[in-house]
Protein backbone atom coordinates (compact mmCIF):
# COMPACT_ATOMS: atom_id res chain seq x y z
CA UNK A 1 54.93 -22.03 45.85
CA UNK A 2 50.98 -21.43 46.57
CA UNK A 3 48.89 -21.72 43.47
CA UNK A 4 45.65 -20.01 43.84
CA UNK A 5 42.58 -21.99 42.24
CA UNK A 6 40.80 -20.37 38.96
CA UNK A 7 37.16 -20.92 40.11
CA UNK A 8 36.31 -20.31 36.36
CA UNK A 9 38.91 -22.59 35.31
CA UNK A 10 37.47 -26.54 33.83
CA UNK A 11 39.13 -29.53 33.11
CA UNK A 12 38.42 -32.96 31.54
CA UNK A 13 38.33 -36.21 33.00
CA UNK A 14 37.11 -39.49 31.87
CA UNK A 15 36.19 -42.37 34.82
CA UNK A 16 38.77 -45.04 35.16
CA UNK A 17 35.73 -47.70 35.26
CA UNK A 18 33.95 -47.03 31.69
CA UNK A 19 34.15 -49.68 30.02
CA UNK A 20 33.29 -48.27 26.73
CA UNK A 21 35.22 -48.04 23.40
CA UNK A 22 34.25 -44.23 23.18
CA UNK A 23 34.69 -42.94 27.00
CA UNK A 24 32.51 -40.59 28.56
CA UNK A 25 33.96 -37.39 29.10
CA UNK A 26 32.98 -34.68 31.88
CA UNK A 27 33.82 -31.18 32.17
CA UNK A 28 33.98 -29.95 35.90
CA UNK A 29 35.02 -26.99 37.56
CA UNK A 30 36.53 -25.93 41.21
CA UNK A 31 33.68 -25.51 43.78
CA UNK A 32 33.34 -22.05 44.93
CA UNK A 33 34.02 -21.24 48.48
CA UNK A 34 31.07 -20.68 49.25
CA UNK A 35 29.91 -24.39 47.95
CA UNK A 36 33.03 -26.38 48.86
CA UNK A 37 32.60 -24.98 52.69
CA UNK A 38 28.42 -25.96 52.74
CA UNK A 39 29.36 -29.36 51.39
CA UNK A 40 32.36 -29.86 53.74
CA UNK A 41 29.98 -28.72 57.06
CA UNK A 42 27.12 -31.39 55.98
CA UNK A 43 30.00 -34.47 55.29
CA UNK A 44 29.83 -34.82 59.41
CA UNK A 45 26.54 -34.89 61.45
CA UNK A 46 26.60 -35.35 65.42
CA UNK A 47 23.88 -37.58 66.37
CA UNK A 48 22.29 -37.94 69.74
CA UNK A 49 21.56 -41.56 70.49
CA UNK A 50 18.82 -42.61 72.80
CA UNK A 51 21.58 -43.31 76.18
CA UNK A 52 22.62 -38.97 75.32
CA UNK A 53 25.73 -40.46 73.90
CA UNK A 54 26.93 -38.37 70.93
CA UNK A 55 28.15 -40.36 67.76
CA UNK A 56 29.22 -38.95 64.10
CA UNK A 57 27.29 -39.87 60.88
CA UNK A 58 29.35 -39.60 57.62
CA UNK A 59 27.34 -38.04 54.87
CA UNK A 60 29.88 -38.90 52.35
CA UNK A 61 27.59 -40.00 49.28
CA UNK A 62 25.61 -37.26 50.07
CA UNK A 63 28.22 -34.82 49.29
CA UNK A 64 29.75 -36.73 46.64
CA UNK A 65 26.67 -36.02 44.72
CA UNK A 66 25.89 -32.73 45.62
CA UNK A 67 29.64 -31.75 44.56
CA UNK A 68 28.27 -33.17 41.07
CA UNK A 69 25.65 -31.03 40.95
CA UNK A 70 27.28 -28.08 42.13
CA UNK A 71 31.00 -28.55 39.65
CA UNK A 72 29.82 -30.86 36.58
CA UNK A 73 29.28 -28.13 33.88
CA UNK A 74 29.05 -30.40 31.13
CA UNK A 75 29.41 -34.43 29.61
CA UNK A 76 30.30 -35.45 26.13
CA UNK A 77 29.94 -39.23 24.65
CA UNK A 78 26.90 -40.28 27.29
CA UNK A 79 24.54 -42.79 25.68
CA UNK A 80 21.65 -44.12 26.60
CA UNK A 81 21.11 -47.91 26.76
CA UNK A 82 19.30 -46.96 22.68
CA UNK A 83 22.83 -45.43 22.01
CA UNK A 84 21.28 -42.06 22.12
CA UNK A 85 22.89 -38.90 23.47
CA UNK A 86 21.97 -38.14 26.86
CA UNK A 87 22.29 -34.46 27.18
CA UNK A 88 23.41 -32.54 30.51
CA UNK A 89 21.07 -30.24 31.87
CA UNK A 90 21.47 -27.42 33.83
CA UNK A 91 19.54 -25.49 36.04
CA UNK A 92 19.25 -22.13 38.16
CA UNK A 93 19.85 -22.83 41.59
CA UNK A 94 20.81 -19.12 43.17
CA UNK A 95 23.57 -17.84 41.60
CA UNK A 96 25.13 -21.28 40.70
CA UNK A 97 23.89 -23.18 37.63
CA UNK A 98 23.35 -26.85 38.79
CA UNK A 99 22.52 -29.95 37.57
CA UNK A 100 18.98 -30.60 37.55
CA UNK A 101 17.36 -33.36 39.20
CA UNK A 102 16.37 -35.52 35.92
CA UNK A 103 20.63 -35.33 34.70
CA UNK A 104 21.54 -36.82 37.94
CA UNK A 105 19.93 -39.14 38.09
CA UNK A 106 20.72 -40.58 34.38
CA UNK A 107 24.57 -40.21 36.26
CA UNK A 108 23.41 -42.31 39.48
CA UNK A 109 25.22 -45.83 37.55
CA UNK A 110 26.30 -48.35 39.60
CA UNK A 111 30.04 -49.42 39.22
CA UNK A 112 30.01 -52.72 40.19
CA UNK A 113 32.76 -54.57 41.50
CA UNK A 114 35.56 -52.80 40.34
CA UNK A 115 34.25 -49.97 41.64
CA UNK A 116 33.37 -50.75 44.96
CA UNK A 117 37.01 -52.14 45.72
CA UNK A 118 37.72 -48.76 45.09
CA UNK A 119 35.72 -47.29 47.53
CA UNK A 120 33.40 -45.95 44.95
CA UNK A 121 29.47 -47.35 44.82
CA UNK A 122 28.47 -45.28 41.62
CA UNK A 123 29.55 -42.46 39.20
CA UNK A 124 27.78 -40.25 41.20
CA UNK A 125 30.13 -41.12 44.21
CA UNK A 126 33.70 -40.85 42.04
CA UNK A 127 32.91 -37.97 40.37
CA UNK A 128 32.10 -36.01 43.30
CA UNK A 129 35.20 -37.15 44.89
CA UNK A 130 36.87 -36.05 42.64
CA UNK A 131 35.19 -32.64 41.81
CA UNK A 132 36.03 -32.16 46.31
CA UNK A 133 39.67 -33.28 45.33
CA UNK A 134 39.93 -30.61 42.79
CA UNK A 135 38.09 -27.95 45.12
């Protein structure tokens, strides 16, 4: 049976790679149609080279991010380096709220190792994937 997705609907997830004792945990939400079909339409690019050969260019980190932006509504337990609460902050964009510039890039940390055997460079770049996966 088809389930049809809330778009007001959240859920919590915590990334597999903190390290912490306390984990960070983020609220996200379904993309809208709208959102999820923008994001999709930029994640391939034809380029022209210089011989008028066509190749693709994946723009996956790209929309990684911007599906934070677009379906992280809110983080609980994120410290600062000080051990100081870094709040989310969210912005007008349209009719979406989205994260604004300054919260992203406090989320643009680099997971290292572990993460990159993954397939994943940053937070940024798992929790988009899986904001898309919930989508």
């Amino acid at each position: 049976m088809l389930k049809p997705i809330n778009p007001g609907a959240t859920r919590m997830l915590t990334c597999p790679y903190d390290t912490g004792e306390v984990k960070t945990e983020f609220t996200i939400a379904p993309l809208s149609v709208e959102v999820r079909a923008m994001l999709k339409d930029r994640l391939v690019t034809r380029v022209r080279d210089t011989e008028d050969k066509t190749s693709i260019q994946m723009n996956i980190y790209q929309t990684n991010a911007e599906a934070v932006r677009y379906g992280l509504r809110s983080v609980a337990n994120f410290v600062n380096g000080e051990g100081h609460e870094v709040k989310l902050r969210l912005v007008p964009l349209g009719k979406y709220q989205v994260v604004a510039d300054e919260s992203m890039e406090k989320l643009n940390i680099p997971l290292g190792e572990v993460g990159r055997k993954d397939g994943y460079d940053s937070l940024l770049d798992w929790l988009g994937s899986q904001i898309m996966k919930g989508s």
